[in-house]
C-alpha atoms as a PDB file:
ATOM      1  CA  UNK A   1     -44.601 -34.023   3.976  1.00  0.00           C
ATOM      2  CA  UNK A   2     -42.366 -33.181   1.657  1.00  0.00           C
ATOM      3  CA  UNK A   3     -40.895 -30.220   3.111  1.00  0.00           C
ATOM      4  CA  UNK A   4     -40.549 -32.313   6.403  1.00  0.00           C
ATOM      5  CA  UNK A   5     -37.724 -34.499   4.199  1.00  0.00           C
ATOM      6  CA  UNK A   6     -36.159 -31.746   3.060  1.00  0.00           C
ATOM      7  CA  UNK A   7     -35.934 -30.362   6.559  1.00  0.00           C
ATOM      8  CA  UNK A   8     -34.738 -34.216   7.863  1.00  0.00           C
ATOM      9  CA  UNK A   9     -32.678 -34.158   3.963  1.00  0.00           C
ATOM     10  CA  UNK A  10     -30.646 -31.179   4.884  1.00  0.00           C
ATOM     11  CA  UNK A  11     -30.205 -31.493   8.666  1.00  0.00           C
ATOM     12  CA  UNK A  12     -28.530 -34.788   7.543  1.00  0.00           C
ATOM     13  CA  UNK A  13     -26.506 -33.012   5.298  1.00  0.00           C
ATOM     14  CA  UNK A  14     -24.914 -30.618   7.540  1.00  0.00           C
ATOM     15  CA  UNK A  15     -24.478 -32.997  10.650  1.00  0.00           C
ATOM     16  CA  UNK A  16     -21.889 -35.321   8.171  1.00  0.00           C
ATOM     17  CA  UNK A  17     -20.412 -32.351   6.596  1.00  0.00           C
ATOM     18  CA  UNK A  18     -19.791 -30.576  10.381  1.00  0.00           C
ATOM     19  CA  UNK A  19     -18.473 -34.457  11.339  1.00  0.00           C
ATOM     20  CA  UNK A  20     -15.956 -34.316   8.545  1.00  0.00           C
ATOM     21  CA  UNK A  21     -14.789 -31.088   8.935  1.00  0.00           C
ATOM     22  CA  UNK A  22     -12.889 -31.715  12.006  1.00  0.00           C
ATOM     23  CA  UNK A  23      -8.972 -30.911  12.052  1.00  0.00           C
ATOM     24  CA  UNK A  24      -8.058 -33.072  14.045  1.00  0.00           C
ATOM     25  CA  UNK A  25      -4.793 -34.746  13.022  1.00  0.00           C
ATOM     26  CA  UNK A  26      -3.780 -38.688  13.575  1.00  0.00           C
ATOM     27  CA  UNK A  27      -1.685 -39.830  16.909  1.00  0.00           C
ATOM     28  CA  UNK A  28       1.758 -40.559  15.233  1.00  0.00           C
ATOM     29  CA  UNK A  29       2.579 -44.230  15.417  1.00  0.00           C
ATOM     30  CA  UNK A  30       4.876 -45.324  18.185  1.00  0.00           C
ATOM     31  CA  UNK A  31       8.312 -45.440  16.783  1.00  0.00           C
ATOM     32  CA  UNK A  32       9.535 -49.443  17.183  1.00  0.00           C
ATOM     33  CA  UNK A  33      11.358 -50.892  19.674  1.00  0.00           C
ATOM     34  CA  UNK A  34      13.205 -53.690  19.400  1.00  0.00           C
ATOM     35  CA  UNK A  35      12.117 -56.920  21.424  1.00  0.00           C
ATOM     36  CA  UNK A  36      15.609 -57.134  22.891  1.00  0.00           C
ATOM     37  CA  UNK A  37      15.125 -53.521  24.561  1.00  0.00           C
ATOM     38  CA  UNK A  38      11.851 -53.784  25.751  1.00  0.00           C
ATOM     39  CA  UNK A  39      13.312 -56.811  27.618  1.00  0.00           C
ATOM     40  CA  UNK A  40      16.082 -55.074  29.086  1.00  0.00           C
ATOM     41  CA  UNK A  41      13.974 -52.219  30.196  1.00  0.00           C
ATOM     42  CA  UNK A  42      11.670 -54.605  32.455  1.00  0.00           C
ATOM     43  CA  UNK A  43      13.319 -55.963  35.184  1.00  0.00           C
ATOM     44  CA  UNK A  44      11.495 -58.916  35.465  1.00  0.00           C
ATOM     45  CA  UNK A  45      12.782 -60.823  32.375  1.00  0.00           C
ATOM     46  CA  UNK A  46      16.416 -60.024  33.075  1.00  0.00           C
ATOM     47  CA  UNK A  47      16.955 -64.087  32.896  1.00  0.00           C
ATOM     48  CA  UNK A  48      15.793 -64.196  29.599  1.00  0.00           C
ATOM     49  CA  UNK A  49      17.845 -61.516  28.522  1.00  0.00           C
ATOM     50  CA  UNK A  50      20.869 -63.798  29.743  1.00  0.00           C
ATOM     51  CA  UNK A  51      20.223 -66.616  28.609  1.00  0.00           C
ATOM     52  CA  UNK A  52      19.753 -64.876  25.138  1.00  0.00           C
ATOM     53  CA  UNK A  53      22.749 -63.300  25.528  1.00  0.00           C
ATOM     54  CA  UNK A  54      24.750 -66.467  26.496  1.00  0.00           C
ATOM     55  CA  UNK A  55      23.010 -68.823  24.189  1.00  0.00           C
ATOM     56  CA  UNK A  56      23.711 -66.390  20.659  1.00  0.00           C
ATOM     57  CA  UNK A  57      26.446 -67.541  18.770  1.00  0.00           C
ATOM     58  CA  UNK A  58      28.296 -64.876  17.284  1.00  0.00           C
ATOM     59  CA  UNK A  59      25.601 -62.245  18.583  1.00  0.00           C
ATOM     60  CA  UNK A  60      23.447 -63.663  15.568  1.00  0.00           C
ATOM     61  CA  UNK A  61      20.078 -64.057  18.364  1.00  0.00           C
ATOM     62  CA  UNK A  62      21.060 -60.628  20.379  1.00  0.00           C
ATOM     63  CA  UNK A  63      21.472 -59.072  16.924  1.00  0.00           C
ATOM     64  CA  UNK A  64      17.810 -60.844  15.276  1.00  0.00           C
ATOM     65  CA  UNK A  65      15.873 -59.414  18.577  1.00  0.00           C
ATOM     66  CA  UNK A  66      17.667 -56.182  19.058  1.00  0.00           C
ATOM     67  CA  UNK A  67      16.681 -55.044  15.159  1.00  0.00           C
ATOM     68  CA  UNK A  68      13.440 -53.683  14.980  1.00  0.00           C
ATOM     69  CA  UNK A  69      10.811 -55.487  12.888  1.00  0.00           C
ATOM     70  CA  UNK A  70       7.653 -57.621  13.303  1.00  0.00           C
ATOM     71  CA  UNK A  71       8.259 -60.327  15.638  1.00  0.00           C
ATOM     72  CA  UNK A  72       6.556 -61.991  18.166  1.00  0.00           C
ATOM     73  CA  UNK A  73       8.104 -63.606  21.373  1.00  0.00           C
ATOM     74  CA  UNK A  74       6.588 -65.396  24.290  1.00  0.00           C
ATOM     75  CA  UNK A  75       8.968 -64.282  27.040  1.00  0.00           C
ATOM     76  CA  UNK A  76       9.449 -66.398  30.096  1.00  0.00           C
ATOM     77  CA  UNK A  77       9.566 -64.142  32.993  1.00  0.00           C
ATOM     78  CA  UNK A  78      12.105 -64.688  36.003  1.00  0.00           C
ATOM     79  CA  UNK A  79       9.661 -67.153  38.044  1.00  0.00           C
ATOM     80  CA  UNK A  80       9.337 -69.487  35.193  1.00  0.00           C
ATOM     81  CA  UNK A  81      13.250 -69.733  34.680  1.00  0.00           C
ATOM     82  CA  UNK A  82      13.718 -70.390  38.796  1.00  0.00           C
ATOM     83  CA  UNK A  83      10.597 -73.283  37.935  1.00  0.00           C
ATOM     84  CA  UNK A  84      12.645 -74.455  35.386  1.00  0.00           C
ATOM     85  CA  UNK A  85      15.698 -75.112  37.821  1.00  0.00           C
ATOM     86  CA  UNK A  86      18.291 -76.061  35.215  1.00  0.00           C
ATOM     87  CA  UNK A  87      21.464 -76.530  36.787  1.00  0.00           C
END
């Protein structure tokens, strides 16, 4: 019996040391992107990227989400604007 564990003991042993031995190297993080470019790169929230645009005074809101950082925005898409029929 007791050579059994030793046999279970040092299989054990050498399955977590061959797991940790790998070389595999981390995925780089994705370099950030500003909220303002992702927005200009889809076409379909080109009407919130006016109405960003023409609502900033002195750039101060095309400047805040075109700097990349931590920020979270819940962006209309070009539907909802033509729903919201603002004239």
């Amino acid at each position: 019996m007791k050579k059994f564990l030793g046999y279970i003991a040092a299989a054990a042993t050498f399955s977590l040391l061959a797991a940790c031995g790998s070389d595999d190297h981390p995925p780089e993080p994705p370099k950030p992107v500003s909220i303002l470019a992702t927005a200009q790169a889809t076409p379909d929230l080109s009407s919130l990227v006016a109405a960003v645009q023409f609502a900033s005074d002195n750039n101060d809101l095309v400047n805040l989400l075109g700097a990349a950082g931590t920020l979270t925005v819940f962006a209309p898409t070009n539907a909802a604007f033509d729903k919201l029929a603002v004239t």
